[in-house]
Protein backbone atom coordinates (compact mmCIF):
# COMPACT_ATOMS: atom_id res chain seq x y z
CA UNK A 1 43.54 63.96 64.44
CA UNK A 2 45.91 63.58 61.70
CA UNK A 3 47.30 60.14 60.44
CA UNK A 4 49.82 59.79 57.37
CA UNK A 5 48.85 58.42 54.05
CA UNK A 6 49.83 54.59 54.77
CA UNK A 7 48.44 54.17 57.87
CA UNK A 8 45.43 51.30 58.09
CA UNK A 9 42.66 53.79 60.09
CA UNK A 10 39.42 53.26 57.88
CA UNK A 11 37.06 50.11 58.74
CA UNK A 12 35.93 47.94 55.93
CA UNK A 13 31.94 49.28 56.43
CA UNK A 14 33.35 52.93 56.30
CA UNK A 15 35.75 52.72 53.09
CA UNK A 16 32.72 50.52 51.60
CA UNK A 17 30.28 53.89 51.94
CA UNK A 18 33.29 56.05 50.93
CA UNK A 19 33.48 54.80 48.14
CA UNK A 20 29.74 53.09 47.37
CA UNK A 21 30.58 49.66 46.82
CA UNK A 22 30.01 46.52 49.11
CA UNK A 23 31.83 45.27 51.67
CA UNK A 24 32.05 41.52 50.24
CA UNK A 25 33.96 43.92 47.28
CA UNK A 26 36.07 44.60 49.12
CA UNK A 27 37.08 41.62 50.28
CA UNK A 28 37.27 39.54 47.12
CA UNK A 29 39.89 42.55 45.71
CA UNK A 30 41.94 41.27 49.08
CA UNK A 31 40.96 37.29 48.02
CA UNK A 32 42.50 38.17 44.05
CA UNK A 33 45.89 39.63 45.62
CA UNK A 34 45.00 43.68 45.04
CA UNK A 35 45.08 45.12 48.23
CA UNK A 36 46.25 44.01 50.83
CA UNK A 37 44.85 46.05 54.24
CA UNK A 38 46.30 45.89 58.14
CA UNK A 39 44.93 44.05 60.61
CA UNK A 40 43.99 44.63 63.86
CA UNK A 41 45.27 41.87 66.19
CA UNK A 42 41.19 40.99 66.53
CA UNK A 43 41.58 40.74 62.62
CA UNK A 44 39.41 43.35 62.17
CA UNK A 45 40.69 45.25 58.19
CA UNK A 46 41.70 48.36 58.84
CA UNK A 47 42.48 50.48 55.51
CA UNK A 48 44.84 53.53 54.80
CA UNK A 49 44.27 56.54 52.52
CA UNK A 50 46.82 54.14 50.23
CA UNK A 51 44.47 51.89 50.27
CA UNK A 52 41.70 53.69 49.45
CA UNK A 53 43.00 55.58 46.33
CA UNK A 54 44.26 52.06 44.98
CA UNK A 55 41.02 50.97 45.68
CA UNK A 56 39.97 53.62 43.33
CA UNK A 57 41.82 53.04 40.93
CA UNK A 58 40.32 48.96 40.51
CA UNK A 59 37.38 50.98 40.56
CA UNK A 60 38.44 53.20 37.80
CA UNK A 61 39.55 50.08 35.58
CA UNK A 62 36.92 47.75 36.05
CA UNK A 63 33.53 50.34 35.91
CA UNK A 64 35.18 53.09 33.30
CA UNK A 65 37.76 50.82 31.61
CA UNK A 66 36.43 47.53 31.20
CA UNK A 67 39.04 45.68 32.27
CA UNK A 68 38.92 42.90 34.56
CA UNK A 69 40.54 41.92 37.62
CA UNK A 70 43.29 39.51 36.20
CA UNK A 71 44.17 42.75 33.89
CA UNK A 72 43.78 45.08 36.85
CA UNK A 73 46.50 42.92 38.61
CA UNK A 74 48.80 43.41 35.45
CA UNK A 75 48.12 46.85 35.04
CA UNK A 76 48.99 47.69 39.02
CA UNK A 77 52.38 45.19 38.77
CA UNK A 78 53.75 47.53 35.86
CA UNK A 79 52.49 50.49 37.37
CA UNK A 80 54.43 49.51 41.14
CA UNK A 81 57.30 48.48 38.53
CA UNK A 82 57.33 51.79 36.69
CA UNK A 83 57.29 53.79 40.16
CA UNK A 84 60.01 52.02 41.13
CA UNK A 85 62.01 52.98 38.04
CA UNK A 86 61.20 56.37 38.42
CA UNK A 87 62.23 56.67 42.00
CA UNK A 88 65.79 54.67 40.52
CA UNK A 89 66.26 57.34 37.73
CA UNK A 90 65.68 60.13 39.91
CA UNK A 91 68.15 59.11 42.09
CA UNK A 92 70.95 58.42 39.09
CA UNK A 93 69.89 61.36 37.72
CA UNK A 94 70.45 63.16 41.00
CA UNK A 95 73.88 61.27 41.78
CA UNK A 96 74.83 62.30 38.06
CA UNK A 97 74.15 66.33 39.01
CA UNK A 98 76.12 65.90 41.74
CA UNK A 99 78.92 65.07 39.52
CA UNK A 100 78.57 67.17 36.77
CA UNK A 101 78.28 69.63 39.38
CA UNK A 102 81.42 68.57 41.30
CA UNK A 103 82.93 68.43 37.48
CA UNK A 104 83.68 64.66 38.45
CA UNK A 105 82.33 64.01 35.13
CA UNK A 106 82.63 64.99 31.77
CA UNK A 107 79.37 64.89 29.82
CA UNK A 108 80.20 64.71 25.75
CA UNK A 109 77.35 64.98 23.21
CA UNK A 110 77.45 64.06 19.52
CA UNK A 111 74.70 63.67 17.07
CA UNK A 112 74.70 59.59 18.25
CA UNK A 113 74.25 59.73 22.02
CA UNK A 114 75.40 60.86 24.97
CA UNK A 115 78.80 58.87 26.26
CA UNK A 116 79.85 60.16 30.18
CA UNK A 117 83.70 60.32 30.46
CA UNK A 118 85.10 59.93 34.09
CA UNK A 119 87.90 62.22 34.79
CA UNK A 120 90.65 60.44 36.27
């Protein structure tokens, strides 16, 4: 059976021998904020593959890095941050193509910067 990326499959006990850490680990990184797993409607945490490779990550910064959890939070807010910038120049940079490629726009280039013209 296949399930996508982001859907909560993975019990606490099984992602905790995935990945060789304890349960209660697991939970405090849910107490500080970090991850935040589905629920069952028992309760029970269920965890995605999402989960799991963020998981790694923490894992990543706190055993190879040094850095604790307050600075893993920081870290993983700029990172979600910088994603989301990424996905919003990607699609400006797409829209822009379109353009260009439409010759909607006029694209002029000096030795300054680039300033886009719209033809009218």
């Amino acid at each position: 059976m296949h399930y996508s990326y982001d859907e909560p499959v993975y019990l606490i006990s099984v992602v905790a021998k995935i990945l060789e850490i304890h349960p209660q680990t697991l939970r405090q990184y849910e107490k500080e904020g970090l991850i935040e797993p589905g629920r069952t409607d028992g309760k029970i945490r269920l965890y995605s593959r999402r989960d799991i490779d963020k998981i790694k990550t923490i894992l990543r910064l706190t055993r190879d890095m040094g850095v604790n959890l307050a600075g893993v939070d920081i870290i993983l807010r700029l990172k979600e941050k910088l994603d989301e910038l990424d996905k919003l120049n990607f699609e400006l940079y797409s829209k822009l193509n379109k353009k260009t490629q439409n010759n909607d726009l006029t694209i002029k280039k000096n030795s300054y910067d680039v300033i886009i013209f719209s033809k009218k």
